[in-house]
Protein backbone atom coordinates (compact mmCIF):
# COMPACT_ATOMS: atom_id res chain seq x y z
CA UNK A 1 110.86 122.99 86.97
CA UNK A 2 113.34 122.37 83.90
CA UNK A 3 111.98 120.39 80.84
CA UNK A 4 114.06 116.96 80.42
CA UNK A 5 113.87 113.99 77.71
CA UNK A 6 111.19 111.97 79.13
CA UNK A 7 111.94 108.81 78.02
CA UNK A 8 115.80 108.66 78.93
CA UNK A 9 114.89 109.13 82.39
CA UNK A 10 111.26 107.07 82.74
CA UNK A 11 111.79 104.33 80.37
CA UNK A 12 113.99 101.74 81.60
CA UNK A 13 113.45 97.39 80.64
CA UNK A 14 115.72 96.79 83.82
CA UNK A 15 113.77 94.77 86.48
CA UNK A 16 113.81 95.98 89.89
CA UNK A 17 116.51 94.26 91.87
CA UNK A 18 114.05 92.50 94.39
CA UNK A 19 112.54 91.00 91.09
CA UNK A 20 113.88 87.54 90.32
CA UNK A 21 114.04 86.37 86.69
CA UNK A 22 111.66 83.22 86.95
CA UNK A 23 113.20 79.71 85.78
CA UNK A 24 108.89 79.16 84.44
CA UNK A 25 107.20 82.31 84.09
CA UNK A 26 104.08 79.75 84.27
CA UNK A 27 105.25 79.02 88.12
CA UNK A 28 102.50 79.84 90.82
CA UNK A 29 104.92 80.97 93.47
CA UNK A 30 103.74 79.93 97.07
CA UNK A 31 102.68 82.20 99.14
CA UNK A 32 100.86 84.31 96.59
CA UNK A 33 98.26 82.54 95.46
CA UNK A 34 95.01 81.12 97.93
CA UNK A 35 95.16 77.35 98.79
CA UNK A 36 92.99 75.86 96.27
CA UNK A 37 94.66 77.47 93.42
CA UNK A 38 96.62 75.51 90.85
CA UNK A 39 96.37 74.89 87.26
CA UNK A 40 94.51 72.40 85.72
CA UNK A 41 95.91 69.62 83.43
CA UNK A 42 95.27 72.08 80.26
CA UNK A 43 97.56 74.44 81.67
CA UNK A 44 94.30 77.12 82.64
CA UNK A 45 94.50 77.80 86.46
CA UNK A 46 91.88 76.75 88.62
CA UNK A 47 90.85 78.15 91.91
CA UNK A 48 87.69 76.40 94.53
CA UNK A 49 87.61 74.13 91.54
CA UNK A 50 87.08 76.15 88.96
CA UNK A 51 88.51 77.40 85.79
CA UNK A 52 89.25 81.15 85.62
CA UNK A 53 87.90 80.91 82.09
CA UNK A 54 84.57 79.55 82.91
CA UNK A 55 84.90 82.30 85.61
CA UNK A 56 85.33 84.78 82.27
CA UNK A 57 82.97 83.70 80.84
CA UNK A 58 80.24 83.49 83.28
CA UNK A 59 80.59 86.60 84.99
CA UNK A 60 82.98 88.51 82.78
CA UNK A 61 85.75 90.58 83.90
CA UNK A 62 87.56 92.36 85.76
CA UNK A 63 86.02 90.38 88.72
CA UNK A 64 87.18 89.76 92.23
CA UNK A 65 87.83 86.12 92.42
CA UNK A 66 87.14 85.15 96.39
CA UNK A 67 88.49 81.45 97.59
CA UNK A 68 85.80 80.82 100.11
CA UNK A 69 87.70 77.89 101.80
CA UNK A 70 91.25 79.69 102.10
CA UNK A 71 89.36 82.82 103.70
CA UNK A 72 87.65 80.84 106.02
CA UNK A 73 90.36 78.79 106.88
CA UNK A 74 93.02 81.82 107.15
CA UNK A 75 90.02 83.33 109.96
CA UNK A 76 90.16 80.06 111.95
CA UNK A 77 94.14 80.27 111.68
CA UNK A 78 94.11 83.43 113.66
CA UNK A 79 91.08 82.53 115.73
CA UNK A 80 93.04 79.37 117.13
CA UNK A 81 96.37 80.69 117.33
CA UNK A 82 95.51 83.88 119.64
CA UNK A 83 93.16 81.39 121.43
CA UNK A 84 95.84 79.18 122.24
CA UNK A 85 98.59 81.45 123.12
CA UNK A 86 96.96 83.68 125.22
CA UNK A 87 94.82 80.74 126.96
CA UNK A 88 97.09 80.48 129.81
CA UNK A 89 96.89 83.73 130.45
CA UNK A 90 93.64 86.30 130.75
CA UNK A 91 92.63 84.57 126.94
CA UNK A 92 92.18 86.31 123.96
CA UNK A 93 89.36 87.37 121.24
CA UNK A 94 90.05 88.10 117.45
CA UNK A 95 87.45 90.52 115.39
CA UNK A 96 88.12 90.84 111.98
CA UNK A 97 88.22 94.11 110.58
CA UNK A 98 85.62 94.44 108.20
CA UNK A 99 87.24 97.70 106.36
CA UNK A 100 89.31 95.33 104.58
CA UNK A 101 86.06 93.81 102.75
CA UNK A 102 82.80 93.51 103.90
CA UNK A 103 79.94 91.73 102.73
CA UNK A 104 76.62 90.06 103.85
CA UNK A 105 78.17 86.69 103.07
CA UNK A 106 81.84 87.41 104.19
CA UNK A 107 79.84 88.87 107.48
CA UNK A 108 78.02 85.52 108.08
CA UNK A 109 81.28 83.24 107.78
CA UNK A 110 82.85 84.94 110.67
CA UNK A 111 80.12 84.90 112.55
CA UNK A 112 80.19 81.08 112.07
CA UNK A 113 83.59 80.75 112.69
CA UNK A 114 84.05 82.65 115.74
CA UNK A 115 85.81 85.82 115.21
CA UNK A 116 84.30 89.53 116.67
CA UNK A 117 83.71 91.88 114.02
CA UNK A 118 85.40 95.67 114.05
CA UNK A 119 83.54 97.79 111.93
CA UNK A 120 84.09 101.91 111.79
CA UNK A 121 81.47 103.76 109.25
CA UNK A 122 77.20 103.21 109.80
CA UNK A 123 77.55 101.45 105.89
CA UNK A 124 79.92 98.60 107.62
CA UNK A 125 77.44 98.57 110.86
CA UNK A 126 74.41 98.11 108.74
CA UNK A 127 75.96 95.34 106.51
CA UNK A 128 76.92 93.75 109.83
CA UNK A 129 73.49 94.06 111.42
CA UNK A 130 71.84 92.80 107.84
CA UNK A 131 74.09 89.71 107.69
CA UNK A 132 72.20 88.88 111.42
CA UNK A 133 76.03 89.13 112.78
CA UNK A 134 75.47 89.12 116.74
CA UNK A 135 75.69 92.89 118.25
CA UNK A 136 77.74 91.97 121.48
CA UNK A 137 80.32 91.26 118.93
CA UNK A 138 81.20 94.01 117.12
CA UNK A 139 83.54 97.12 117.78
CA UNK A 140 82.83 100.15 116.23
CA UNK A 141 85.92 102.30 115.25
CA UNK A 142 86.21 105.68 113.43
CA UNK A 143 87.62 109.01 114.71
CA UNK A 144 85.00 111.30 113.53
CA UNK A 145 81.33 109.38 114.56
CA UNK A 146 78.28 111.51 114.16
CA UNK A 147 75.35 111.05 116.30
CA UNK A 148 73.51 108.75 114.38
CA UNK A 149 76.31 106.36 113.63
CA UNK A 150 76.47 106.47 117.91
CA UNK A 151 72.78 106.20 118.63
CA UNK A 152 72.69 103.31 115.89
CA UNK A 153 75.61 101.48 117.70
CA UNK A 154 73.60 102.02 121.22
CA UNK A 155 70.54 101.07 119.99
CA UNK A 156 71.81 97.40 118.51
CA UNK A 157 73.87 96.75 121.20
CA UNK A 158 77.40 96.82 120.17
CA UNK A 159 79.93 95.48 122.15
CA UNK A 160 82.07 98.48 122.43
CA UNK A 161 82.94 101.50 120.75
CA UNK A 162 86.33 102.43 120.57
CA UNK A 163 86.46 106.65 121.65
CA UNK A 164 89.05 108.19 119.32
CA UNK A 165 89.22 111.70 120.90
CA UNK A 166 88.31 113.84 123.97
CA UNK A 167 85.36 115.58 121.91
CA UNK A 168 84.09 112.14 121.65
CA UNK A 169 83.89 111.27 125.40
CA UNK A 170 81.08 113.84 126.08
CA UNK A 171 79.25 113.24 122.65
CA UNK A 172 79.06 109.47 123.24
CA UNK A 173 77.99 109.48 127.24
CA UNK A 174 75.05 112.37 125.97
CA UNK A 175 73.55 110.13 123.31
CA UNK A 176 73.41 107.15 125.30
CA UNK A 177 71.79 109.64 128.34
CA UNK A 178 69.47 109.91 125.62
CA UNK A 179 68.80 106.73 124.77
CA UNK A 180 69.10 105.68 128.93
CA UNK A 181 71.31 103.29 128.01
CA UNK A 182 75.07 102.74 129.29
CA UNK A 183 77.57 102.69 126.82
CA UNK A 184 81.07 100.54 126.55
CA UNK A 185 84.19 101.81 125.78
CA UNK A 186 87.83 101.48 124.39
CA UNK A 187 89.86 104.36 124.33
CA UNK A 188 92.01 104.50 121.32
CA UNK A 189 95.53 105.45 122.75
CA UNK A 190 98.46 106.54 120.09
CA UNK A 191 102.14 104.89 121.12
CA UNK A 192 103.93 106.94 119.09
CA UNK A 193 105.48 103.68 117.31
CA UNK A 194 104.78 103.28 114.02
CA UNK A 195 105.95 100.17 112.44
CA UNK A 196 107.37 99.40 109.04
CA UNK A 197 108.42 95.90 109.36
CA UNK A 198 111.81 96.45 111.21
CA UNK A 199 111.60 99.76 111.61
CA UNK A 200 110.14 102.00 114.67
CA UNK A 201 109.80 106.03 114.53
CA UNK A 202 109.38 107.14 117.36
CA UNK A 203 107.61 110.57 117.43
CA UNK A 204 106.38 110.58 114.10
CA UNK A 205 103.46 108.65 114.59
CA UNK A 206 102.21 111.12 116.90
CA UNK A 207 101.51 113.43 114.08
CA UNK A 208 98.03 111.99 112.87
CA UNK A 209 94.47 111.66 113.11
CA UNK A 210 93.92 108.81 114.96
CA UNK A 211 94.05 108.30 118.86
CA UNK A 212 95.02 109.92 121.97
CA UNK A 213 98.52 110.65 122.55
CA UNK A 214 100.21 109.16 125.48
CA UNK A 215 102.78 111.20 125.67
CA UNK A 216 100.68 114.55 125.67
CA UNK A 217 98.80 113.29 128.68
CA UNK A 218 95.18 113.04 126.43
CA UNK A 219 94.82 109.37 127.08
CA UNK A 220 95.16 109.77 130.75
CA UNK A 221 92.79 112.77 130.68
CA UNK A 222 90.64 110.45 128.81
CA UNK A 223 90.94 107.59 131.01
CA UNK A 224 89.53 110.46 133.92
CA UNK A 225 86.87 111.62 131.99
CA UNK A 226 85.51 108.22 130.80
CA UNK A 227 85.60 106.84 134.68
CA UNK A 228 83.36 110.44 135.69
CA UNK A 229 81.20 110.35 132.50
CA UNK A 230 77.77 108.86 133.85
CA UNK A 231 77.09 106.78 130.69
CA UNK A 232 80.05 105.62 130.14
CA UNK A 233 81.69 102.55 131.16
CA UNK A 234 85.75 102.18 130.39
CA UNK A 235 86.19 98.45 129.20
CA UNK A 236 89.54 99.09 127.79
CA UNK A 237 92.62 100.60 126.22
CA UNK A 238 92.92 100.45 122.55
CA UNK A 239 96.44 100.43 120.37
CA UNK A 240 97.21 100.01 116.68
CA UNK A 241 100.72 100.29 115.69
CA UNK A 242 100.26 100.17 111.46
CA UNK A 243 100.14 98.04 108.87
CA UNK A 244 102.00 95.55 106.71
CA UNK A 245 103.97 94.37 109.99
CA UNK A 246 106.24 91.11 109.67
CA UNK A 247 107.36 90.66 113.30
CA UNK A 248 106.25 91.52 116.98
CA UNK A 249 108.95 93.99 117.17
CA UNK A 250 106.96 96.74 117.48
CA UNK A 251 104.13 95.37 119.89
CA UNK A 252 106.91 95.00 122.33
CA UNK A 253 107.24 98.70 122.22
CA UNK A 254 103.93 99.68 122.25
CA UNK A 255 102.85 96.84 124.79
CA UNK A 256 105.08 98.67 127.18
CA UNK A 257 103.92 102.03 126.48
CA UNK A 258 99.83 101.10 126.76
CA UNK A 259 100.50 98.96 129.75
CA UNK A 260 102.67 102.06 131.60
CA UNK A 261 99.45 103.92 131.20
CA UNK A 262 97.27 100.96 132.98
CA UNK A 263 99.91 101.37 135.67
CA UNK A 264 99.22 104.75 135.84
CA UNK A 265 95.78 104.82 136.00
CA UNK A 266 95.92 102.00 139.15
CA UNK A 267 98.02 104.32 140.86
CA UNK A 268 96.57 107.66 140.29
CA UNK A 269 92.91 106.50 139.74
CA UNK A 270 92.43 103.62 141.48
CA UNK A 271 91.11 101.83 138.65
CA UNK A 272 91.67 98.87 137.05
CA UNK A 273 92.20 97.85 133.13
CA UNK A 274 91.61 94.62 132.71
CA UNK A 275 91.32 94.47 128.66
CA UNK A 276 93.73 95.52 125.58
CA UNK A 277 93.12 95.58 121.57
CA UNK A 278 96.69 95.63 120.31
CA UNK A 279 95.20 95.99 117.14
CA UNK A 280 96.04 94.20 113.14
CA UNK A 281 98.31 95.33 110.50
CA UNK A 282 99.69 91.97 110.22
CA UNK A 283 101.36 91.78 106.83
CA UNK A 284 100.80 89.39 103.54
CA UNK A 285 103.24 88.65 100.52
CA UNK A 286 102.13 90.39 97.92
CA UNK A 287 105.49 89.74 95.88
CA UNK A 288 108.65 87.56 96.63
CA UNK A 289 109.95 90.83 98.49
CA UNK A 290 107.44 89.62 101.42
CA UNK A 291 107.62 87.21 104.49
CA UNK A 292 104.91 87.26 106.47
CA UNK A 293 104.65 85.16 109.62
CA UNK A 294 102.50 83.04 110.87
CA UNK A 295 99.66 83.52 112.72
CA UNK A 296 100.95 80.96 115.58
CA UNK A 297 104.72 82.96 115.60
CA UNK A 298 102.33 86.23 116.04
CA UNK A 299 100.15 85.19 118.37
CA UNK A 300 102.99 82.91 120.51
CA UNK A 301 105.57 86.42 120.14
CA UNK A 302 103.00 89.04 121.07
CA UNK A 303 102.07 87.05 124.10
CA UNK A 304 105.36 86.54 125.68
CA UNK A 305 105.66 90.13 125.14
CA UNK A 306 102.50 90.76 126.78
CA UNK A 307 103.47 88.86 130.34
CA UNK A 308 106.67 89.91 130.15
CA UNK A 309 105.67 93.45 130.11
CA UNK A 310 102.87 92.78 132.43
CA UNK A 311 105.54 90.60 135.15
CA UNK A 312 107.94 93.41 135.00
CA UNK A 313 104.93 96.36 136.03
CA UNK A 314 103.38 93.94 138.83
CA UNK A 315 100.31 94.01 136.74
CA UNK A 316 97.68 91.25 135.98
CA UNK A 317 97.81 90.10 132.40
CA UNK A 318 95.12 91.59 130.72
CA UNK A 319 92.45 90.00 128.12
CA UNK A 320 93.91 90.65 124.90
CA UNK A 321 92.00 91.44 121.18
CA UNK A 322 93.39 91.38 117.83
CA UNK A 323 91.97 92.66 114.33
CA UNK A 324 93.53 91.26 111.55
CA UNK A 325 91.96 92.01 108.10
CA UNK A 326 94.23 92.07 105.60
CA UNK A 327 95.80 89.09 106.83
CA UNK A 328 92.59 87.27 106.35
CA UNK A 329 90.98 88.89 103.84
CA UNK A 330 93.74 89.93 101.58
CA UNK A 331 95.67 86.38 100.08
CA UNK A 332 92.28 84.67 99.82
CA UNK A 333 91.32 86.92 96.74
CA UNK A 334 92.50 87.56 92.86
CA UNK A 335 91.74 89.52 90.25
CA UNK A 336 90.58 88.16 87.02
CA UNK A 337 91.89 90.78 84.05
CA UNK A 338 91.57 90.31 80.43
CA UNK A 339 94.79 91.79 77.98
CA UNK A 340 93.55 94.81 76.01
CA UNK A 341 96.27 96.87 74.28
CA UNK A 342 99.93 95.36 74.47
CA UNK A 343 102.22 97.98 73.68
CA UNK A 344 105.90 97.97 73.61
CA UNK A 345 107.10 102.14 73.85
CA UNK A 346 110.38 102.64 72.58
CA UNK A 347 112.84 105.27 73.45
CA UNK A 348 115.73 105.06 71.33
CA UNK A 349 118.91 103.01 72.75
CA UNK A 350 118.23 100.40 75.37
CA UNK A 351 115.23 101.89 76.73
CA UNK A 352 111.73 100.74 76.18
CA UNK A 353 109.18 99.64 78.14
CA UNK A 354 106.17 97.16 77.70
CA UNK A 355 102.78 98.22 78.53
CA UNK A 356 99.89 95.14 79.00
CA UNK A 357 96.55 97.29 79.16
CA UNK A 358 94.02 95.57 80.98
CA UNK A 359 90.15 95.89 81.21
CA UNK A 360 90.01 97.33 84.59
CA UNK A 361 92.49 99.30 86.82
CA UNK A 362 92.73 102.22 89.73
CA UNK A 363 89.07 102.35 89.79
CA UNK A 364 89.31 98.23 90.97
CA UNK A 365 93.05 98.54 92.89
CA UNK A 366 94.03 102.18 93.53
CA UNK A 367 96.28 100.95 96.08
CA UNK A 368 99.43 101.00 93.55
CA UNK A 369 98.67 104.91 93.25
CA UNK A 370 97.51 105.73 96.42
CA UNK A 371 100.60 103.89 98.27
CA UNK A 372 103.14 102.68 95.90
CA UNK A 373 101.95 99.29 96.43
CA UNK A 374 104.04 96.61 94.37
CA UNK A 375 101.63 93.90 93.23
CA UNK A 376 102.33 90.60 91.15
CA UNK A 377 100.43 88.73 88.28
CA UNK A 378 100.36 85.66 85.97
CA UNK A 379 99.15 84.87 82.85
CA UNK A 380 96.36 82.50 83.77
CA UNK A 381 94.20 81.58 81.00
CA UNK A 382 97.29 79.41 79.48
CA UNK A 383 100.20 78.58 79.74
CA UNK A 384 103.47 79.42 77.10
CA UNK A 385 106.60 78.51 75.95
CA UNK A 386 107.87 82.24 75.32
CA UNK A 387 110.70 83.50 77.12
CA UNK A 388 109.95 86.02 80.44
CA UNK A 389 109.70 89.71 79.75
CA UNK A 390 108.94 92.49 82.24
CA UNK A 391 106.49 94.35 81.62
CA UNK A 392 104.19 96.93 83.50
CA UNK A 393 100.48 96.58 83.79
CA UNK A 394 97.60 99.22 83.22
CA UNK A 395 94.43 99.69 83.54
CA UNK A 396 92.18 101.59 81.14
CA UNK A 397 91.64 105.45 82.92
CA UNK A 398 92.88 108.63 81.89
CA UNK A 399 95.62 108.81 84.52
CA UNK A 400 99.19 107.85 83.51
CA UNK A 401 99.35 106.48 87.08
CA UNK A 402 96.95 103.88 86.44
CA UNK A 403 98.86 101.19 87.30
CA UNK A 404 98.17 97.84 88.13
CA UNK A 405 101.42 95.97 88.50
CA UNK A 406 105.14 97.83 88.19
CA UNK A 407 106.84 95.37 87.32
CA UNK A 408 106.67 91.31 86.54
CA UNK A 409 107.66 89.25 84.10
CA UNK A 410 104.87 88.26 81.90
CA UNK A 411 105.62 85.67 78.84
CA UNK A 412 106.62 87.80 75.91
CA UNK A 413 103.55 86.26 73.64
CA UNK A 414 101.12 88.05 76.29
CA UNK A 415 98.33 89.59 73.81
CA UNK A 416 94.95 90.99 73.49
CA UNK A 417 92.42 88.42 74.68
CA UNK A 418 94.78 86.75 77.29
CA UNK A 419 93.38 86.65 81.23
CA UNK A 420 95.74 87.51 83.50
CA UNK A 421 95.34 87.50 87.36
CA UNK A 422 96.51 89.57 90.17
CA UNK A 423 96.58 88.05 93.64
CA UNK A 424 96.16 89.10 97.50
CA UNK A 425 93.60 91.63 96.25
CA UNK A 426 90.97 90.55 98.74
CA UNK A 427 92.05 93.38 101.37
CA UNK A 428 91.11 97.05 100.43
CA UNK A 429 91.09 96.61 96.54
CA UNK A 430 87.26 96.12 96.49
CA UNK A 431 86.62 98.82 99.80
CA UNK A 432 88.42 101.41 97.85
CA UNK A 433 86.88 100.83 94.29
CA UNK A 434 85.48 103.78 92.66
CA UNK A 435 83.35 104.73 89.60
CA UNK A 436 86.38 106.62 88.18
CA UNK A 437 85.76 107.30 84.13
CA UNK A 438 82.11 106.51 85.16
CA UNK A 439 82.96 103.12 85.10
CA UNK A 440 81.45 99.97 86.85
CA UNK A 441 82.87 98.37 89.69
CA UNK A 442 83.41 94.49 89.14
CA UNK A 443 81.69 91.67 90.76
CA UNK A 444 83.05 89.69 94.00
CA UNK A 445 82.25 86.19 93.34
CA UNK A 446 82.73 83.14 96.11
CA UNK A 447 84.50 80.35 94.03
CA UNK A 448 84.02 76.99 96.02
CA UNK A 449 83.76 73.09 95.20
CA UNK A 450 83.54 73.89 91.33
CA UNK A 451 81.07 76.45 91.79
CA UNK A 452 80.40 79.60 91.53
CA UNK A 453 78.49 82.41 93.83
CA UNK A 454 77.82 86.45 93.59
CA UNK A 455 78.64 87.81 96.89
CA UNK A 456 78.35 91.47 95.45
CA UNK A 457 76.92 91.73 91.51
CA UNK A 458 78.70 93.42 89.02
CA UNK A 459 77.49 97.50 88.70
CA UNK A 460 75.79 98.40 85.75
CA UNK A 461 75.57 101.59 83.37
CA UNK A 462 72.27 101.96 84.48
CA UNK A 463 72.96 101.98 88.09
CA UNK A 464 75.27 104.57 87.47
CA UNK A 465 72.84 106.69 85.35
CA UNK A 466 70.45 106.39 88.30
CA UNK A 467 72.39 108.49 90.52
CA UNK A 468 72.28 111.07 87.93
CA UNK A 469 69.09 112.89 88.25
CA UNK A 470 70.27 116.03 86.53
């Protein structure tokens, strides 16, 4: 590959079209920020009640910055809206998926507040179990289960476990002939729709790890083996159609496609599926390029697609699950930074670009790397009177794509010692932390009512030098 002048190519001040110049660069823009954040009559923002530099100071940072209330109330949202909608018809359950964060705490509040559980590694089952969360309410997922994670499942008493394969069939129905136990099932069927907001591909989906194809003929040959399997008892059919989705557009598709197969199965088999799990993915804002909807337009769309599809194949309308995480999860969380380095990298001619190092990074948020992710911030620890300036923000690892935040506009007086926070980090940010650099992950703390709780402590040196016993 040819050599070419770096900078003339990479360095650029230009903000991304979708990126609108801000009247206030102070502004918390709805939609991005959890309900009980604001900022307080110093111009320091406040979220639960409390000041993000009391937060600093108490805990230190980076830290995850959890609004209790605004998680809770986000899991009731979608609790009542799928309750409601699908009432009239064979009703409706929502579990939230734990791989979006899980916690003993976060485990117990949607216990309390109604919502199923979907877990899919033994670590998320035993956090569950821990937490007291009730077993006839979790799902366990995965696509490659050992034994133990099965036998564990078995012996709690888990609700169901969702079969991802055809190997899986015969290793599930031996360990619970093991145990003499019969075990519940989902079988995980792949639509081959995968949804990007608007758009649907239709094949490409197909190529991946997850599910059984429908269009191969495994999930039928499934659906036969579970019914003959003497352990086994078939509860349901299983869909998820992707993530970061912003209509019911593609449930309509795949609705159609999972409920052909229940059609099929009644006619060939003789047997009848009475119970769905269309699955999550619903998306968040995590920038002004995002409108998400509601959880009532969700639930009220995907169930007039549901008894549509249902009316039109003479079939009775099936109970229906959901499994938002994100959704939940996601916009109820920030991350508290504090402003290392600021430096501005000039190229010669218009070009430069401003770097805003902060004290954390991909080891706290390697979703920017991992998936492009765009990702917003503010200056929160004050507030200024300097004009807007975009700048990109990086965390502190020896990758140059440690990046926090592309592109935002920051106030041009941003400097070392400022916090600044990222929101709707609460989904996958935390699950996917690593000790990258050997360095600690940051604390979750529960902000709530002006105080102040550790859900999961901040790692230490020593608990990484623990590990080490070379």
């Amino acid at each position: 590959m040819r050599a070419h002048e770096a900078g003339a190519l990479h360095g650029n001040d230009a903000a991304p079209t979708w990126l609108p110049y801000p009247e206030d660069v102070n502004t918390l823009i709805d939609g991005l920020w959890s309900s009980t954040t604001r900022r307080g009559s110093d111009g320091a923002v406040e979220v639960g009640g409390v000041d993000v530099r009391r937060i600093a100071e108490e805990v230190g940072t980076p830290a995850f910055v959890l609004d209790e209330d605004d998680f809770r109330s986000r899991a009731r949202s979608f609790r009542d809206a799928f309750t409601d909608a699908f009432r009239p018809l064979a009703g409706a359950d929502v579990y939230y998926a734990g791989k979006a964060f899980l916690c003993g705490a976060v485990a117990r509040w949607v216990q309390e507040d109604g919502l199923g559980l979907d877990v899919c590694t033994g670590g998320e089952l035993a956090v569950a179990l821990r937490a007291g969360f009730p077993a006839a309410r979790i799902a366990l997922h995965g696509n490659n289960k050992s034994d133990a994670e099965i036998r564990r499942a078995l012996e709690a008493g888990v609700g169901r476990i969702v079969v991802d394969s055809l190997d899986e069939i015969g290793q599930v129905d031996a360990v619970a002939a093991e145990l003499g136990t019969r075990a519940a099932v989902m079988l995980r069927v792949t639509t081959g729709v995968e949804a990007h907001t608007h758009e649907f591909i239709a094949t490409a989906h197909e190529d991946q790890k997850f599910g059984l194809s429908l269009t191969g003929g495994a999930a039928f040959e499934a659906v036969r083996r579970v019914l003959e399997a003497p352990r086994l008892e078939l509860v349901g059919l299983h869909s998820h159609i992707g993530s970061q989705i912003f209509d019911v557009g593609g449930f309509e598709v795949a609705a159609r496609r999972v409920l052909d197969l229940v059609a099929q199965v009644r006619t060939e088999l003789g047997h009848t599926i009475d119970q769905l799990d269309l699955g999550g993915g619903f998306g968040v804002m995590y920038n002004t390029q995002h409108t998400p909807a509601s959880p009532e337009a969700l639930a009220t769309g995907i169930a007039g697609i549901v008894e549509k599809q249902c009316h039109e194949l003479d079939l009775e309308v099936p109970h229906v699950s959901f499994e938002p995480g994100r959704a939940i999860a996601g916009p109820s969380t920030q991350t508290l930074y504090t402003v290392g380095t600021v430096k501005d990298v000039r190229l010669g001619g218009p070009h430069h670009r401003v770097y805003v190092s902060v004290d954390g990074g991909m080891s706290d948020n390697v979703r920017t790397a991992l998936y492009d992710a765009d990702y917003s911030c503010l200056l929160t620890g004050r507030v200024s009177d300097a004009a807007p300036e975009v700048v990109r923000v990086v965390g502190k690892h020896c990758e140059s794509g440690d990046i926090v935040v592309k592109d935002e506009y920051l106030p041009s007086d941003v400097e070392r010692g400022d916090l600044i926070s990222v929101p709707v980090t609460g989904a996958y940010c935390y699950s996917l932390a690593s000790n990258y650099n050997h360095v600690p992950r940051p604390p979750v703390v529960a902000v709530q009512g002006g105080e102040i709780r550790t859900l999961m402590r901040r790692e230490t040196e020593e608990d990484l030098l623990g590990l080490d016993l070379g």
